[in-house]
C-alpha atoms as a PDB file:
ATOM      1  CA  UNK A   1       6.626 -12.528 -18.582  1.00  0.00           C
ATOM      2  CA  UNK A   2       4.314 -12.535 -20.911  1.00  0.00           C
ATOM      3  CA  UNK A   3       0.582 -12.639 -20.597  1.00  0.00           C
ATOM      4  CA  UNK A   4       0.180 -16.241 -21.140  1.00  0.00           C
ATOM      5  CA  UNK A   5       3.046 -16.917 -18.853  1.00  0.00           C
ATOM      6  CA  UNK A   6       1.199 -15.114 -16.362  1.00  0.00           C
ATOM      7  CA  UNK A   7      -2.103 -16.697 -16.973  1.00  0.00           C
ATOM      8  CA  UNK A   8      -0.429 -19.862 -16.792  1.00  0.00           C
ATOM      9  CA  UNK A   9       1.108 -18.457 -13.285  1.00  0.00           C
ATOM     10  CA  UNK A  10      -2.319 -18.264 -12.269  1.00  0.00           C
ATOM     11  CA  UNK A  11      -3.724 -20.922 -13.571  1.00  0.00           C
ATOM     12  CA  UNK A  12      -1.319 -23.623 -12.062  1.00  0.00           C
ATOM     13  CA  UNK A  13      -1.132 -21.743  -8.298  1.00  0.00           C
ATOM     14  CA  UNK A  14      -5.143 -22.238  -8.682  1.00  0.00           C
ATOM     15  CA  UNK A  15      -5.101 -25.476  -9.583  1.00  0.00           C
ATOM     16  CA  UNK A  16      -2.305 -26.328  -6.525  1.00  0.00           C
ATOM     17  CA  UNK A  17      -4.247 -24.791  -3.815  1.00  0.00           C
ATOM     18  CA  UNK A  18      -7.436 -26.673  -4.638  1.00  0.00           C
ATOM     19  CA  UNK A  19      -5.319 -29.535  -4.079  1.00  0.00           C
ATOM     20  CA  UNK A  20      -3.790 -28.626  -1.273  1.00  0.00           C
ATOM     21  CA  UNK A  21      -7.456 -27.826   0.264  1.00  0.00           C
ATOM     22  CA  UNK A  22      -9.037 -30.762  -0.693  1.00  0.00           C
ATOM     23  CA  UNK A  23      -6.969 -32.437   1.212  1.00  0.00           C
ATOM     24  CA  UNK A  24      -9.090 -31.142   3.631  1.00  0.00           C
ATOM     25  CA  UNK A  25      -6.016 -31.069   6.691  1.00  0.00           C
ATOM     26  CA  UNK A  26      -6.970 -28.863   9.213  1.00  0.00           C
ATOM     27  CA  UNK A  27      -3.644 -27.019   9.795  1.00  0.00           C
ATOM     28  CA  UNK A  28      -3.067 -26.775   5.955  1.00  0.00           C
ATOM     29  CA  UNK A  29      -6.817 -24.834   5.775  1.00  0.00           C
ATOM     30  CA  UNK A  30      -5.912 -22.780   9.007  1.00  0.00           C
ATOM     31  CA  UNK A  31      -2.922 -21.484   7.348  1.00  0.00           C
ATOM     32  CA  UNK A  32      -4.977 -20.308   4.302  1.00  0.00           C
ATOM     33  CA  UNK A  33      -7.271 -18.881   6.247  1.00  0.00           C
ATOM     34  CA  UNK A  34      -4.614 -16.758   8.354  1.00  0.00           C
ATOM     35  CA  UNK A  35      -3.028 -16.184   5.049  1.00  0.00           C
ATOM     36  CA  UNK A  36      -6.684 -14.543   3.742  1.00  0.00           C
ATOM     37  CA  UNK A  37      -7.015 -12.632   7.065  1.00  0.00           C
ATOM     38  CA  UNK A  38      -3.815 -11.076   7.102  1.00  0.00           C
ATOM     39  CA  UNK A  39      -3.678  -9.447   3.964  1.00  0.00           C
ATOM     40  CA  UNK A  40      -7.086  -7.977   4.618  1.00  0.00           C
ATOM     41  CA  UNK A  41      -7.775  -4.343   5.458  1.00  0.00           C
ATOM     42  CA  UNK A  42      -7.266  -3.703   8.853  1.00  0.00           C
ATOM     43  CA  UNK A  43      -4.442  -0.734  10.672  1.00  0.00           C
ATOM     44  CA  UNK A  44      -2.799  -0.943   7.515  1.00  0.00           C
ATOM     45  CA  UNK A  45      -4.452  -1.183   4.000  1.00  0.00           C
ATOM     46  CA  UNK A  46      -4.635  -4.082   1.433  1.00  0.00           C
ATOM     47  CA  UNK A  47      -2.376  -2.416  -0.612  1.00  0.00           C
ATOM     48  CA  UNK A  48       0.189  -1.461   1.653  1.00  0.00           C
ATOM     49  CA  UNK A  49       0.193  -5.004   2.810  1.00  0.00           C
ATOM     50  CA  UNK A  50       0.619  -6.221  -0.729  1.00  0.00           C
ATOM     51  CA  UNK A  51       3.462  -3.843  -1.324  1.00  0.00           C
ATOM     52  CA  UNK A  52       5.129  -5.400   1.825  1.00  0.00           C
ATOM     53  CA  UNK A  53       4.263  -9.128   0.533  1.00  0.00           C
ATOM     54  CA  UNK A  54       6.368  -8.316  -2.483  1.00  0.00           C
ATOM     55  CA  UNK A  55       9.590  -6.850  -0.394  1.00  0.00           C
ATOM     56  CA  UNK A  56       9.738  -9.949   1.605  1.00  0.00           C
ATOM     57  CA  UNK A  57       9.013 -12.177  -0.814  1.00  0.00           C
ATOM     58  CA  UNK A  58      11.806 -10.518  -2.860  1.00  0.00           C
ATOM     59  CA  UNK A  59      14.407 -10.567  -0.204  1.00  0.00           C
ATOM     60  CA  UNK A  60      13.127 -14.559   0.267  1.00  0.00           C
ATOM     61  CA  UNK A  61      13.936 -14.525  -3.606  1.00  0.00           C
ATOM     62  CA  UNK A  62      10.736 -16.297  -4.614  1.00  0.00           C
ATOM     63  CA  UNK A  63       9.498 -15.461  -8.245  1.00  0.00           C
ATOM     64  CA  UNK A  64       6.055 -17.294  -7.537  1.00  0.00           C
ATOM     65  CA  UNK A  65       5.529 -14.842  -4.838  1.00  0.00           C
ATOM     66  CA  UNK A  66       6.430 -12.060  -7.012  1.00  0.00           C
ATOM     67  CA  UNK A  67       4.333 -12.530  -9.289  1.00  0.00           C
ATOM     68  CA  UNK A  68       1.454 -13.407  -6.848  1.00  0.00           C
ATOM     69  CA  UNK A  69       2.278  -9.888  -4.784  1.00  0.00           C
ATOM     70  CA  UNK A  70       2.183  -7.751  -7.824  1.00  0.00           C
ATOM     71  CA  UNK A  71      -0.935  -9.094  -9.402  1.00  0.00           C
ATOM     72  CA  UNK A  72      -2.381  -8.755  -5.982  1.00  0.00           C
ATOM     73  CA  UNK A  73      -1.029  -5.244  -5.821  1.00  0.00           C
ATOM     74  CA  UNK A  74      -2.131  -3.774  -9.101  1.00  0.00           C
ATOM     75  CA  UNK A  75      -5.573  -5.420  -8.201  1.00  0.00           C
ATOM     76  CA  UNK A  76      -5.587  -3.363  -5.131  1.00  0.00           C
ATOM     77  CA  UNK A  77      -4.584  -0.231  -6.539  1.00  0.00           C
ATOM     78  CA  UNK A  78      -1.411  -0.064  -6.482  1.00  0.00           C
ATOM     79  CA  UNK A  79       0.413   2.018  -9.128  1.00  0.00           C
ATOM     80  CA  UNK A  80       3.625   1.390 -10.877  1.00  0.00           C
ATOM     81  CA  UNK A  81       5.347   4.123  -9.116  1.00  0.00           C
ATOM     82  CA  UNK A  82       4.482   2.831  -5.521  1.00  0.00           C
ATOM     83  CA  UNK A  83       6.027  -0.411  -7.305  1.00  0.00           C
ATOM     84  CA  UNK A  84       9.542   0.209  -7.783  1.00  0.00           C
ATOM     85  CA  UNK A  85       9.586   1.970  -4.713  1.00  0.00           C
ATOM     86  CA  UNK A  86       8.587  -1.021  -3.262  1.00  0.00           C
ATOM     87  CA  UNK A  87      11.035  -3.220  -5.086  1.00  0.00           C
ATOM     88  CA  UNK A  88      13.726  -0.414  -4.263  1.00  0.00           C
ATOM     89  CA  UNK A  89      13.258  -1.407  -0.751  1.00  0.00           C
ATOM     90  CA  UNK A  90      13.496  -4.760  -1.267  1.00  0.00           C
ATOM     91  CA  UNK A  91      16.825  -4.170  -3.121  1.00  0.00           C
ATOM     92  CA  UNK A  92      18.781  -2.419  -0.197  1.00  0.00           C
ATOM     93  CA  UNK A  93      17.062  -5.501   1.954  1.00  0.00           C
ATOM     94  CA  UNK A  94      18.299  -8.200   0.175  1.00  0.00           C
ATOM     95  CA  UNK A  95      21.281  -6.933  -1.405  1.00  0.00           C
ATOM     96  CA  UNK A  96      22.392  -7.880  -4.594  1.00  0.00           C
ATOM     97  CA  UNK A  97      21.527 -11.462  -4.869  1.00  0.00           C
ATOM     98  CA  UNK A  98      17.847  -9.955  -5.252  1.00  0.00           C
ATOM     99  CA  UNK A  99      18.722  -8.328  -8.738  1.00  0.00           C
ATOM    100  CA  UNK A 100      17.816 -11.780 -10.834  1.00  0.00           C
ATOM    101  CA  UNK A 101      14.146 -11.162  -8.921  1.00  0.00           C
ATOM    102  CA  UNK A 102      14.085  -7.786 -10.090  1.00  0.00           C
ATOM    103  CA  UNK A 103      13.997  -8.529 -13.439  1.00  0.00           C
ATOM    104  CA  UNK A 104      11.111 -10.882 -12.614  1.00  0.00           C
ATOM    105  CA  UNK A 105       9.307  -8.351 -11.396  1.00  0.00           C
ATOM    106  CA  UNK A 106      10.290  -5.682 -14.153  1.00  0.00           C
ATOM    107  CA  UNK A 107       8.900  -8.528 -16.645  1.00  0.00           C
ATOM    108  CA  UNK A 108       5.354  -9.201 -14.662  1.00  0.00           C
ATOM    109  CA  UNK A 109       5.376  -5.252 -13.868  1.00  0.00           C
ATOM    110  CA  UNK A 110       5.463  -4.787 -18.149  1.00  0.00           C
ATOM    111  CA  UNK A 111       2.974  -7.138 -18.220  1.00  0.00           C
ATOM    112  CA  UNK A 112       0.208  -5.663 -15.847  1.00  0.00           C
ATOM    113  CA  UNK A 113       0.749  -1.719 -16.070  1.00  0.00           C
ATOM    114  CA  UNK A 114       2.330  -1.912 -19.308  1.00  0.00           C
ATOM    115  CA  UNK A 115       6.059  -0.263 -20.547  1.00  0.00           C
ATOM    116  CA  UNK A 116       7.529   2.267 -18.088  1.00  0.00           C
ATOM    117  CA  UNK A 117       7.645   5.672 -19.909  1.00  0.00           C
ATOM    118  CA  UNK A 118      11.329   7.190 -21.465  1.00  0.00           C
ATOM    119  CA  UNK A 119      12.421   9.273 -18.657  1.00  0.00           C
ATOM    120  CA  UNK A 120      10.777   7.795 -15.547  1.00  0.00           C
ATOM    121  CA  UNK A 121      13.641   7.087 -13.486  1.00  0.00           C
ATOM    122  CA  UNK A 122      11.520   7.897 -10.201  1.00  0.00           C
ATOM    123  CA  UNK A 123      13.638  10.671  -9.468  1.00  0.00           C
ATOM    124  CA  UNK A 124      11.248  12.475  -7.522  1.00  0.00           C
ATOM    125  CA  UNK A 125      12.310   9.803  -4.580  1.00  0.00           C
ATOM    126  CA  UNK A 126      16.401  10.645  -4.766  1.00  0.00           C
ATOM    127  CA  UNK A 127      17.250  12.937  -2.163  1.00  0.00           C
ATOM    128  CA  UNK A 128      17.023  16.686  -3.524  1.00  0.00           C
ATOM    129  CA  UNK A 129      15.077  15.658  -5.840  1.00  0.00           C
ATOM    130  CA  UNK A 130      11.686  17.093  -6.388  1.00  0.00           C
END
């Protein structure tokens, strides 16, 4: 994805949810706002919250979400390496049908913390490993 496929990402999910809330529907607006709340810091941190966001919305297979839960993540904190553990997760979760969504992410996750580095497999995760 590149950056003005992401800006465009943002720029178009903006531009839907000010419709959506000038609608001014009271259940629409109560979902936001439980939306908002949720993702707060509360037991668990913002950013472990976003990391979950982008499992599930992996194994639901939506690239919209993807890219909303790893903007929202590296915002947050988040680091690349908490990332594809993340999406690792959300591989053995979904199964294979989640691999197209993986290469979403690997696009938006190029685009926000840059190129992974030769040699960074994560293998400091793999069991034995250090």
């Amino acid at each position: 994805m590149t950056s003005d496929a992401l800006r465009e990402f943002v720029e178009r999910r903006e531009r839907g949810n000010r419709a959506i809330l000038d609608e001014e529907n009271l259940s629409l607006r109560r979902f936001f706002a439980l939306d908002q709340d949720v993702y707060g810091d509360g037991a668990l941190l913002r950013k472990e919250k976003e990391l979950q966001g982008l499992v599930a919305s992996m194994a639901l297979r939506c690239n919209d979400c993807v890219s909303y839960h790893l903007r929202e993540a590296k915002a947050v904190g988040a680091t690349r390496a908490e990332v594809v553990e993340s999406l690792a997760v959300a591989l053995v979760v979904g199964g294979s049908i989640v691999i197209p969504h993986l290469r979403h992410a690997f696009e938006v996750m190029e685009e926000l913390w840059g190129r992974s580095p030769e040699g960074s497999s994560g293998k400091a995760n793999e069991r034995g490993g250090a």
